[in-house]
PDB file of N, CA and C in Angstrom:
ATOM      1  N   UNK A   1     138.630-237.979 124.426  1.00  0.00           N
ATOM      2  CA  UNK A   1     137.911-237.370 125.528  1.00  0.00           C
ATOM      3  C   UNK A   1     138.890-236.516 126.321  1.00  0.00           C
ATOM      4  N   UNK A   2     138.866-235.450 126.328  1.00  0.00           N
ATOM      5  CA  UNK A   2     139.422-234.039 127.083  1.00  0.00           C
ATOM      6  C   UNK A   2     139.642-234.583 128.820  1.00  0.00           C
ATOM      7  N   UNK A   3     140.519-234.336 129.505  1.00  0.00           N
ATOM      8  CA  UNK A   3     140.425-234.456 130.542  1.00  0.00           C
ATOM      9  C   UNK A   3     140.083-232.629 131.490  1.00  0.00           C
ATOM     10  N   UNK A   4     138.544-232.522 130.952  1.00  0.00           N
ATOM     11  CA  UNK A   4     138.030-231.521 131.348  1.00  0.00           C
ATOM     12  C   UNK A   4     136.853-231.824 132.200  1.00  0.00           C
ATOM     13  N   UNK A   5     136.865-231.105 133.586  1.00  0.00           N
ATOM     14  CA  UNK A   5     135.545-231.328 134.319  1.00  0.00           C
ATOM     15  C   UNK A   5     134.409-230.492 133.687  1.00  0.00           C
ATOM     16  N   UNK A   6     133.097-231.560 133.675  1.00  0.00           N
ATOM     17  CA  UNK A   6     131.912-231.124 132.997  1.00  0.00           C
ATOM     18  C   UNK A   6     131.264-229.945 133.616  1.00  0.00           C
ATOM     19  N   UNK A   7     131.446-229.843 135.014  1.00  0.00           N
ATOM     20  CA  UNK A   7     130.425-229.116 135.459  1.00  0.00           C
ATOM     21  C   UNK A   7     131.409-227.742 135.891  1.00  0.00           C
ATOM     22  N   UNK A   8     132.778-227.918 136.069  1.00  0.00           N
ATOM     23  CA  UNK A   8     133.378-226.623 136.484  1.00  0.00           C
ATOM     24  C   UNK A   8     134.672-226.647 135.596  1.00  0.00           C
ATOM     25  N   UNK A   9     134.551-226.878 134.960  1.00  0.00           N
ATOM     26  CA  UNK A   9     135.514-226.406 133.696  1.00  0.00           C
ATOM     27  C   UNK A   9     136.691-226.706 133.854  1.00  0.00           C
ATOM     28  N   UNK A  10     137.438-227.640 135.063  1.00  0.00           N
ATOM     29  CA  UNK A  10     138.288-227.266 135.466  1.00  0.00           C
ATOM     30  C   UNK A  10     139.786-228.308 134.550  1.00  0.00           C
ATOM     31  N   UNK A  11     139.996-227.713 133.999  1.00  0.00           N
ATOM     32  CA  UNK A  11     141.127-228.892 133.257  1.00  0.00           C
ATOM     33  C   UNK A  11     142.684-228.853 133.782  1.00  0.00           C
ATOM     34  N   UNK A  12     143.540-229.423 132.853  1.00  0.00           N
ATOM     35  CA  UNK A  12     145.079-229.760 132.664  1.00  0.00           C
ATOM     36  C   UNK A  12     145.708-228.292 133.208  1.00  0.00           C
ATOM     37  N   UNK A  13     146.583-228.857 133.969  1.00  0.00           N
ATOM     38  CA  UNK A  13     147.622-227.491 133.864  1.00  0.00           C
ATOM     39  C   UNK A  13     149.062-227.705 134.150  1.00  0.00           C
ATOM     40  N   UNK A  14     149.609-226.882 133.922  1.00  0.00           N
ATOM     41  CA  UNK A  14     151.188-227.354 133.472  1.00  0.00           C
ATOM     42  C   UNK A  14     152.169-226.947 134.429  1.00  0.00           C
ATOM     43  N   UNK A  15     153.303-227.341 134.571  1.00  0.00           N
ATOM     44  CA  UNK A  15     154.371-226.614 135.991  1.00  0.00           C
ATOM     45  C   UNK A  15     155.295-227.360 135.897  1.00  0.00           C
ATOM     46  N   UNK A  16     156.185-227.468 136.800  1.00  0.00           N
ATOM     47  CA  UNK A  16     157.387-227.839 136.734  1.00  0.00           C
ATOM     48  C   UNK A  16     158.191-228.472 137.478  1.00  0.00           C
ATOM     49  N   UNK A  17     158.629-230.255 137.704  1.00  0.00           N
ATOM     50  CA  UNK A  17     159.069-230.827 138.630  1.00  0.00           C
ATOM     51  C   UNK A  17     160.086-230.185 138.871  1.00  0.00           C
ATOM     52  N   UNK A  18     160.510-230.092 140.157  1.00  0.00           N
ATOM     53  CA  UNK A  18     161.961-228.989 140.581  1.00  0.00           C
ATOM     54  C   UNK A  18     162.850-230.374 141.413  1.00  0.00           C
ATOM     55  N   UNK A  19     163.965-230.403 140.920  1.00  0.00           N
ATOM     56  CA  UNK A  19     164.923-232.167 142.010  1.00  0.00           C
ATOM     57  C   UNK A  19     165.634-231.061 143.043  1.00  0.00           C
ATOM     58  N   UNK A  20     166.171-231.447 143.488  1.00  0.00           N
ATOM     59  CA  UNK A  20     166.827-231.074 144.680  1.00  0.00           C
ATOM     60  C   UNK A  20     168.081-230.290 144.421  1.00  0.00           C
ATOM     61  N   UNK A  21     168.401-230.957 143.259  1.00  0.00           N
ATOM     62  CA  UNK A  21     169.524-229.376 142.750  1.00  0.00           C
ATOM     63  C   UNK A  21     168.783-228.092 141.472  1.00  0.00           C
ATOM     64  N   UNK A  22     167.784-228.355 141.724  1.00  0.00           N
ATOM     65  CA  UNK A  22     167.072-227.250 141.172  1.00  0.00           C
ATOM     66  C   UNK A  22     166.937-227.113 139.690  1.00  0.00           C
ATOM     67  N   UNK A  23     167.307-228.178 138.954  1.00  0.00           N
ATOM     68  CA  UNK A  23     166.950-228.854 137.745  1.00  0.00           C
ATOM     69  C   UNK A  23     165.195-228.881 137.338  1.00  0.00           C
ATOM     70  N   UNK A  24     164.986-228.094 136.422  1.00  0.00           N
ATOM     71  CA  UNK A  24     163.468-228.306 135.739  1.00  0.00           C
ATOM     72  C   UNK A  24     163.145-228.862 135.321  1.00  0.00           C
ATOM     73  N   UNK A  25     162.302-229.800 135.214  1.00  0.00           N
ATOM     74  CA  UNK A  25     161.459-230.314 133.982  1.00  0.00           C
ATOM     75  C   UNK A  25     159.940-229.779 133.628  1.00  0.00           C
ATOM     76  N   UNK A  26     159.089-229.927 132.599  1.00  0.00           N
ATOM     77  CA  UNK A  26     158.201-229.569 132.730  1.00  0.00           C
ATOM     78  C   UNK A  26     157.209-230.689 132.851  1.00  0.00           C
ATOM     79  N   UNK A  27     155.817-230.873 133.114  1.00  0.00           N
ATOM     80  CA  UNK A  27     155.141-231.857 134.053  1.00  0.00           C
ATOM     81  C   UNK A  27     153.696-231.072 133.839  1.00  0.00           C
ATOM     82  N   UNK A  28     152.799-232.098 134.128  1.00  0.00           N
ATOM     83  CA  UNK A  28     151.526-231.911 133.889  1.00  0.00           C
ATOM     84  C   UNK A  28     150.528-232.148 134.896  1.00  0.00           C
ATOM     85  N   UNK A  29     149.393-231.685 135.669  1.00  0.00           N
ATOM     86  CA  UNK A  29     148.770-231.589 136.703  1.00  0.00           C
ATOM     87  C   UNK A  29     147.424-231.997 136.095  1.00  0.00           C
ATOM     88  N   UNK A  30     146.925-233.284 136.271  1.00  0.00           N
ATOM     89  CA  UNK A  30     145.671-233.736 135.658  1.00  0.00           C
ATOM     90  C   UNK A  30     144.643-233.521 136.804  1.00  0.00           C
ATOM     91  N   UNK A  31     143.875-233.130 136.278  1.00  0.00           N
ATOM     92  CA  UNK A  31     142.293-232.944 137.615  1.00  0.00           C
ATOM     93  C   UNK A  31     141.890-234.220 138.203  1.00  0.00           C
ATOM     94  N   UNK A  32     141.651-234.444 139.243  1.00  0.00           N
ATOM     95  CA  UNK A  32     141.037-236.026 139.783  1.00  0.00           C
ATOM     96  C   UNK A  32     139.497-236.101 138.982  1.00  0.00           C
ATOM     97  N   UNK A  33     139.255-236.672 138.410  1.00  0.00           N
ATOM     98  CA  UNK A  33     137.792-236.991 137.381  1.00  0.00           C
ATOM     99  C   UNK A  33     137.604-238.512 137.865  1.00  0.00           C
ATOM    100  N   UNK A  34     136.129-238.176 138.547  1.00  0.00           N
ATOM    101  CA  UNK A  34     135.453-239.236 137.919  1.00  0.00           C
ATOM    102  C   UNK A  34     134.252-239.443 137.776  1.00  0.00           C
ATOM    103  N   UNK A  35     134.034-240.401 136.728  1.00  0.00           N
ATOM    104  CA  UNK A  35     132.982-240.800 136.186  1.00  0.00           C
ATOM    105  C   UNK A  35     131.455-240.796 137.554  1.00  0.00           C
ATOM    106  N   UNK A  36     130.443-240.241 137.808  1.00  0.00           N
ATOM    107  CA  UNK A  36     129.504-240.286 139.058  1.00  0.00           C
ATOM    108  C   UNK A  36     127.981-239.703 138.021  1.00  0.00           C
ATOM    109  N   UNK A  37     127.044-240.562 138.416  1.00  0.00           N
ATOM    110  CA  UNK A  37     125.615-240.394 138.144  1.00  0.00           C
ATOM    111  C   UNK A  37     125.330-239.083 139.212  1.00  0.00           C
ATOM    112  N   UNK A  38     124.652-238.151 138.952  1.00  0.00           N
ATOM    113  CA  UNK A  38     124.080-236.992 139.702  1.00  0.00           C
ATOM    114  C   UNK A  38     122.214-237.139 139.602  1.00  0.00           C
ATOM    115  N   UNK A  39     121.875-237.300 140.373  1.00  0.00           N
ATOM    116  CA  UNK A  39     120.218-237.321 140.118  1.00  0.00           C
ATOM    117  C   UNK A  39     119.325-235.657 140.386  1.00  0.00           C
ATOM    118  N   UNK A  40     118.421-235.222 139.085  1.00  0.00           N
ATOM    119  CA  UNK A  40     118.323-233.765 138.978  1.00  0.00           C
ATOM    120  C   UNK A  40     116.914-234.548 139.964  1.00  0.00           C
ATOM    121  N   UNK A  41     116.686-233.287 140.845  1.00  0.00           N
ATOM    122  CA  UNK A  41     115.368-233.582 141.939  1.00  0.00           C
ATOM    123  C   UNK A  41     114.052-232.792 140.970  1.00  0.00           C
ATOM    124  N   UNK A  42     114.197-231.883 140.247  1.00  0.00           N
ATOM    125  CA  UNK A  42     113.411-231.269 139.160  1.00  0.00           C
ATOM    126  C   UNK A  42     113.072-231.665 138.427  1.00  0.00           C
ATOM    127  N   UNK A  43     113.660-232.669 137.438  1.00  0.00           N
ATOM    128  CA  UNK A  43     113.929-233.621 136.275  1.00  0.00           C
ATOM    129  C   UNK A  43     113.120-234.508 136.624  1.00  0.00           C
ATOM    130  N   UNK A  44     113.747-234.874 137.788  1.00  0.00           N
ATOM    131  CA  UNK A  44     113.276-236.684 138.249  1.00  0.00           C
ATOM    132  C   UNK A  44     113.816-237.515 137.513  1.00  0.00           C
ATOM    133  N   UNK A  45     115.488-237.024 137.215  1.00  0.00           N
ATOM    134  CA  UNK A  45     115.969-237.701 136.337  1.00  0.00           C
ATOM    135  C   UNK A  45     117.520-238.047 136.507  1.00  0.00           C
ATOM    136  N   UNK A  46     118.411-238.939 136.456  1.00  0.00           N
ATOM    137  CA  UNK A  46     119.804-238.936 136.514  1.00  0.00           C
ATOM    138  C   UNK A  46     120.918-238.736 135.369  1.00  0.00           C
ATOM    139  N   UNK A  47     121.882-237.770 135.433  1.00  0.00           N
ATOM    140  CA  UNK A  47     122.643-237.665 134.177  1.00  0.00           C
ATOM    141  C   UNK A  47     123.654-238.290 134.758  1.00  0.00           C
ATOM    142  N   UNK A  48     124.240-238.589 133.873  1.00  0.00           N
ATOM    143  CA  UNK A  48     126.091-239.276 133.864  1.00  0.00           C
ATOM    144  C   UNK A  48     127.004-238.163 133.234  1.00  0.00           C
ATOM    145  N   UNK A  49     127.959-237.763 134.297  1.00  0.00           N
ATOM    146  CA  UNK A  49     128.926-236.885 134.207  1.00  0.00           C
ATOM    147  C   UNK A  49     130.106-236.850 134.793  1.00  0.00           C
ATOM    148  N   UNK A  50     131.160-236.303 134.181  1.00  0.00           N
ATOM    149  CA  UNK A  50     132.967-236.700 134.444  1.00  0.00           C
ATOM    150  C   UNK A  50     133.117-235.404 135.584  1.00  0.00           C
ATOM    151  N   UNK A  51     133.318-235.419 136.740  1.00  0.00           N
ATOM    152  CA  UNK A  51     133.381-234.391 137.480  1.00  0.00           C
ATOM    153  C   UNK A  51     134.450-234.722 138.351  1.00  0.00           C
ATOM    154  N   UNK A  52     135.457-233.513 138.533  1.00  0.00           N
ATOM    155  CA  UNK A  52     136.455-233.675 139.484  1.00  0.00           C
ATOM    156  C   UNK A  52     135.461-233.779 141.328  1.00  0.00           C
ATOM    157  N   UNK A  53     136.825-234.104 141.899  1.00  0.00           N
ATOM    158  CA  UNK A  53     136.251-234.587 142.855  1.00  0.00           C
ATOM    159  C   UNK A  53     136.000-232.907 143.931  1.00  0.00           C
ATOM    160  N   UNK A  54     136.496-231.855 143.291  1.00  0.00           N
ATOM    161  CA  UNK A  54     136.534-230.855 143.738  1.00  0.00           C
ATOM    162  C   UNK A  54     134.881-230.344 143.499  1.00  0.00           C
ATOM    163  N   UNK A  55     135.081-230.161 141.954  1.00  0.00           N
ATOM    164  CA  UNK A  55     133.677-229.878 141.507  1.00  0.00           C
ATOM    165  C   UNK A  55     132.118-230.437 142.081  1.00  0.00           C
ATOM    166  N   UNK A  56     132.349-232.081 142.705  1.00  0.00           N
ATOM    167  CA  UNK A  56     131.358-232.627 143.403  1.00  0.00           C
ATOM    168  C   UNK A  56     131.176-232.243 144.571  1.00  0.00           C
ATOM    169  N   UNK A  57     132.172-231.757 145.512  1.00  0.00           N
ATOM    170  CA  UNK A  57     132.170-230.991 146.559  1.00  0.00           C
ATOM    171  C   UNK A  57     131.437-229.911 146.292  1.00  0.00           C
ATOM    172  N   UNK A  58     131.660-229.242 145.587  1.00  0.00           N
ATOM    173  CA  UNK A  58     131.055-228.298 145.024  1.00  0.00           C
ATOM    174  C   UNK A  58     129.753-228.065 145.223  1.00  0.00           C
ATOM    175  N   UNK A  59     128.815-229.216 143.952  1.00  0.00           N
ATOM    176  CA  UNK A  59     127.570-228.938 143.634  1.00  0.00           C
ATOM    177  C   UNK A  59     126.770-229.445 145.048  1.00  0.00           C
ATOM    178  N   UNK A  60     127.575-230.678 145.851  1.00  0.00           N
ATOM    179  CA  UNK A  60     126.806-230.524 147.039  1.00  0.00           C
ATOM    180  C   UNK A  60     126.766-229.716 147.972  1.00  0.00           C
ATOM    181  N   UNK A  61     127.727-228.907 148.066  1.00  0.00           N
ATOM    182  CA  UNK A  61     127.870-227.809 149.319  1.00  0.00           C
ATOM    183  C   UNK A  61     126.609-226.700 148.810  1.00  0.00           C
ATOM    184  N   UNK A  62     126.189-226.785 147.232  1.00  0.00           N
ATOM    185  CA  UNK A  62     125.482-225.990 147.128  1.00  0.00           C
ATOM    186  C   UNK A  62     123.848-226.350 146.815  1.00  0.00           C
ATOM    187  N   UNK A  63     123.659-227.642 147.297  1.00  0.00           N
ATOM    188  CA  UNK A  63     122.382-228.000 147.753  1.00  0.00           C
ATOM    189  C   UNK A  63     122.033-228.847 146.313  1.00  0.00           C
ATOM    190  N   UNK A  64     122.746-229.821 145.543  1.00  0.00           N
ATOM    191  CA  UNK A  64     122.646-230.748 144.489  1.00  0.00           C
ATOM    192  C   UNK A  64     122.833-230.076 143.057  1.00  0.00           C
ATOM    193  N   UNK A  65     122.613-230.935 142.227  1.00  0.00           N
ATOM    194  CA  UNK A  65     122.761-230.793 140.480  1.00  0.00           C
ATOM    195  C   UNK A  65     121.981-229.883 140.211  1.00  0.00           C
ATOM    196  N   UNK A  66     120.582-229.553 140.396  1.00  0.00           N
ATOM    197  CA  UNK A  66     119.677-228.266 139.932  1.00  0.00           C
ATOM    198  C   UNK A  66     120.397-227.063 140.155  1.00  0.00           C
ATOM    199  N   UNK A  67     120.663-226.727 141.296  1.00  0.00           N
ATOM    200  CA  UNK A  67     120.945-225.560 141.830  1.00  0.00           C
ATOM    201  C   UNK A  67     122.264-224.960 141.563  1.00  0.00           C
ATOM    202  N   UNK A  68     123.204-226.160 141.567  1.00  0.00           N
ATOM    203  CA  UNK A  68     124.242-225.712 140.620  1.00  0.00           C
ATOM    204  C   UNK A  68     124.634-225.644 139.339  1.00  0.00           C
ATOM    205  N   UNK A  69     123.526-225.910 138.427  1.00  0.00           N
ATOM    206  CA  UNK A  69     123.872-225.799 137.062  1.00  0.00           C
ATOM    207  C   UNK A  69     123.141-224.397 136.942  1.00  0.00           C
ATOM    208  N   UNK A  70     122.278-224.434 137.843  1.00  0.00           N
ATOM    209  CA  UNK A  70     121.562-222.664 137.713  1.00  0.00           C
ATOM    210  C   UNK A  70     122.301-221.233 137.557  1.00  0.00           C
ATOM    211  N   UNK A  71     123.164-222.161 138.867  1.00  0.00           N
ATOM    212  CA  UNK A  71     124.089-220.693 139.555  1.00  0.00           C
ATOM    213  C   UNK A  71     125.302-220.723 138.446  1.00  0.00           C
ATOM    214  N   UNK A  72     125.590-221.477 137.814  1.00  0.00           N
ATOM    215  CA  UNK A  72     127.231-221.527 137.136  1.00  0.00           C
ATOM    216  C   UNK A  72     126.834-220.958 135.437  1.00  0.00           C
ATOM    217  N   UNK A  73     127.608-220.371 135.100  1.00  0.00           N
ATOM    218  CA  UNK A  73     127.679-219.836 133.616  1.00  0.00           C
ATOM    219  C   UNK A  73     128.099-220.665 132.868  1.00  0.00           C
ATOM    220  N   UNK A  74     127.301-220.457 131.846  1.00  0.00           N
ATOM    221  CA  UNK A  74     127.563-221.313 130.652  1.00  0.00           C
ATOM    222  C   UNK A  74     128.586-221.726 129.875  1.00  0.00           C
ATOM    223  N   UNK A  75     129.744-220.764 129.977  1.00  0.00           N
ATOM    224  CA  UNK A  75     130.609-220.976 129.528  1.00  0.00           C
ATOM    225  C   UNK A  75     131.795-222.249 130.229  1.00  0.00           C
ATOM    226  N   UNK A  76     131.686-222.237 131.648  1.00  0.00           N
ATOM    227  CA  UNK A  76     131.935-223.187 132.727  1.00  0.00           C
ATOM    228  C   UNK A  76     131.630-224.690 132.131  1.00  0.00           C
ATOM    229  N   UNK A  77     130.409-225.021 131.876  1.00  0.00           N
ATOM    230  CA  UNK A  77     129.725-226.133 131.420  1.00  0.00           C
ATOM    231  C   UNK A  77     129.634-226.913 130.216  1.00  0.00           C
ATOM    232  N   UNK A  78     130.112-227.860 130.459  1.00  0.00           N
ATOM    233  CA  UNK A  78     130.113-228.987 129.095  1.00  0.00           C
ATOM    234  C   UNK A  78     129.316-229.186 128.160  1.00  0.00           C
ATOM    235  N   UNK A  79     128.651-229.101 127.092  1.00  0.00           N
ATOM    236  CA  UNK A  79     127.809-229.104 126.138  1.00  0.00           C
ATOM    237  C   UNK A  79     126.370-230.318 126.519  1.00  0.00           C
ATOM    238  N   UNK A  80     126.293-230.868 127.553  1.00  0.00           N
ATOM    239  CA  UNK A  80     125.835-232.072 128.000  1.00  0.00           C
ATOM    240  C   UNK A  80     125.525-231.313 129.355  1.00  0.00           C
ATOM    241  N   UNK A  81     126.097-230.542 129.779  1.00  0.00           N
ATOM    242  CA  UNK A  81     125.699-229.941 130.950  1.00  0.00           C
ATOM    243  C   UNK A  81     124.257-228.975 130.727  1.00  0.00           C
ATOM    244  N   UNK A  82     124.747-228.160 129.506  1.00  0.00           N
ATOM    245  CA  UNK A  82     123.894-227.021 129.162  1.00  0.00           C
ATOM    246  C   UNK A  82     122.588-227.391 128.628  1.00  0.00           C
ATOM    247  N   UNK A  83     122.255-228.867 128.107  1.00  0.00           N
ATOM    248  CA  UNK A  83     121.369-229.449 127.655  1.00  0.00           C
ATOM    249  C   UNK A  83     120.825-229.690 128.937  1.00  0.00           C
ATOM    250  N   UNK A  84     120.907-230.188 130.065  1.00  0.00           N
ATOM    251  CA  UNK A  84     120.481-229.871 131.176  1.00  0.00           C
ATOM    252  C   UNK A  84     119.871-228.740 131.586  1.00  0.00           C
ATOM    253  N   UNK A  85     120.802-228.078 131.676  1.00  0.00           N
ATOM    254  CA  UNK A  85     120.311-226.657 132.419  1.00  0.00           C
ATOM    255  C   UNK A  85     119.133-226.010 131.551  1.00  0.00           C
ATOM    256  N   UNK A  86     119.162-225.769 129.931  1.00  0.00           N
ATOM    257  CA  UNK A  86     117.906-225.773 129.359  1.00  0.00           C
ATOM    258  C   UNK A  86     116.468-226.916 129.669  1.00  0.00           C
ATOM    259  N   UNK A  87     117.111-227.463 129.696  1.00  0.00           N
ATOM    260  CA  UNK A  87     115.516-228.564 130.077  1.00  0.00           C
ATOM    261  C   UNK A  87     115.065-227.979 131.463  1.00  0.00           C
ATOM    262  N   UNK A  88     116.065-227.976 132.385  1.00  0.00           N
ATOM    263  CA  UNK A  88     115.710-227.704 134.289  1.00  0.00           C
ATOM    264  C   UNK A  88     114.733-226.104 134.037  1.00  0.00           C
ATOM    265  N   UNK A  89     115.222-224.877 132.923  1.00  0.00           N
ATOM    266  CA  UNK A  89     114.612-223.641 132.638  1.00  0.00           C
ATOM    267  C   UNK A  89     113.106-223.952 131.690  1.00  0.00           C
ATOM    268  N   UNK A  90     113.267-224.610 131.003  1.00  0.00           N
ATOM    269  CA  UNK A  90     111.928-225.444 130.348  1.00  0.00           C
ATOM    270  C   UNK A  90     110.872-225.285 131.432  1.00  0.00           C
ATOM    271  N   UNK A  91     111.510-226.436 132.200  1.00  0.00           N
ATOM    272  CA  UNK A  91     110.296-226.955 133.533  1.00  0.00           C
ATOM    273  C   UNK A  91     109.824-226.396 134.192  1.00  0.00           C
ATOM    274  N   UNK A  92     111.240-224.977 134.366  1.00  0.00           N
ATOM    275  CA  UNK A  92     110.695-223.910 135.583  1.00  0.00           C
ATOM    276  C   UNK A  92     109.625-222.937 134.837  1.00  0.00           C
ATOM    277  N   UNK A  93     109.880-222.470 133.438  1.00  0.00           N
ATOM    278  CA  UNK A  93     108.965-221.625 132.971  1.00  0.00           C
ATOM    279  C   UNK A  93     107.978-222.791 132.649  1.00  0.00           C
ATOM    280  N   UNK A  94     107.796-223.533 132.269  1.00  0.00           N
ATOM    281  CA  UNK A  94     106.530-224.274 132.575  1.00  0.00           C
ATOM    282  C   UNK A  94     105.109-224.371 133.829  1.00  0.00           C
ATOM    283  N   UNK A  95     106.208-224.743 134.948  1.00  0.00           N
ATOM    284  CA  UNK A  95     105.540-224.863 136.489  1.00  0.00           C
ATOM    285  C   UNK A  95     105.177-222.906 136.197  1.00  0.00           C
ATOM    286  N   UNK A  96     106.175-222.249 136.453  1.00  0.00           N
ATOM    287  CA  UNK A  96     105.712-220.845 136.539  1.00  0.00           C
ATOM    288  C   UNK A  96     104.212-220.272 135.575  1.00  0.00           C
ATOM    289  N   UNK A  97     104.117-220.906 134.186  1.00  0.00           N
ATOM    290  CA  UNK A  97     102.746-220.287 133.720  1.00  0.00           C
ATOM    291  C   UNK A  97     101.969-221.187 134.226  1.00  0.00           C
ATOM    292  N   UNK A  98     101.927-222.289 134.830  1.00  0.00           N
ATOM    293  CA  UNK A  98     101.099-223.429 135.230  1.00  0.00           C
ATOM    294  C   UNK A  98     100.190-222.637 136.862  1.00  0.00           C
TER     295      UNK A  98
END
C-alpha cells in the first residue's frame, strides 16, 4: 500500500537532514495519513479512505466528500475515489432527467 493520499494525491517526498556542521544526508517526508470514513450526503452512503490530514481539511473547508470529488481532477484521485465520483455523476444525471 503506497503511502499516497486518496483524495489529493499528495505523496512521499524527499530532502535532506542538514547537522549543524552542514553534513547531508538524504531523508524522507511521509504525508500524515489516516485511515477516516467520509459519509457522501448524495449517496447516502459512507466510503473508507486514507487521507492526509491536510487533504481532510480540505474536503471540509469545501463543504464535504460530494463536492470535493466534483471539483478535483481525476488524475488527483485514487482509483476508489473515481468509482465514487462516477456513481455521485450517475445520480446527478439521473435526478436531472427525473
Amino acid at each position: 500500500m503506497s503511502r499516497i493520499c486518496e483524495l489529493t494525491g499528495k505523496g512521499r517526498m524527499t530532502g535532506n537532514n542538514v547537522s549543524h556542521a552542514k553534513n547531508r544526508t538524504k531523508r524522507v517526508f511521509l504525508p500524515n495519513l489516516q485511515k477516516v470514513t467520509l459519509m457522501s450526503e448524495k449517496l447516502d452512503r459512507s466510503f473508507k479512505f486514507r487521507v492526509s490530514t491536510a487533504g481532510l481539511r480540505s474536503v471540509e473547508h469545501n463543504g464535504g466528500l460530494d463536492n470535493w470529488l466534483l471539483k478535483t481532477s481525476d488524475d488527483k484521485l485514487s482509483a476508489n475515489a473515481q468509482k465514487v465520483k462516477r456513481e455521485l455523476k450517475k445520480t446527478a444525471e439521473s435526478a436531472d432527467a427525473a
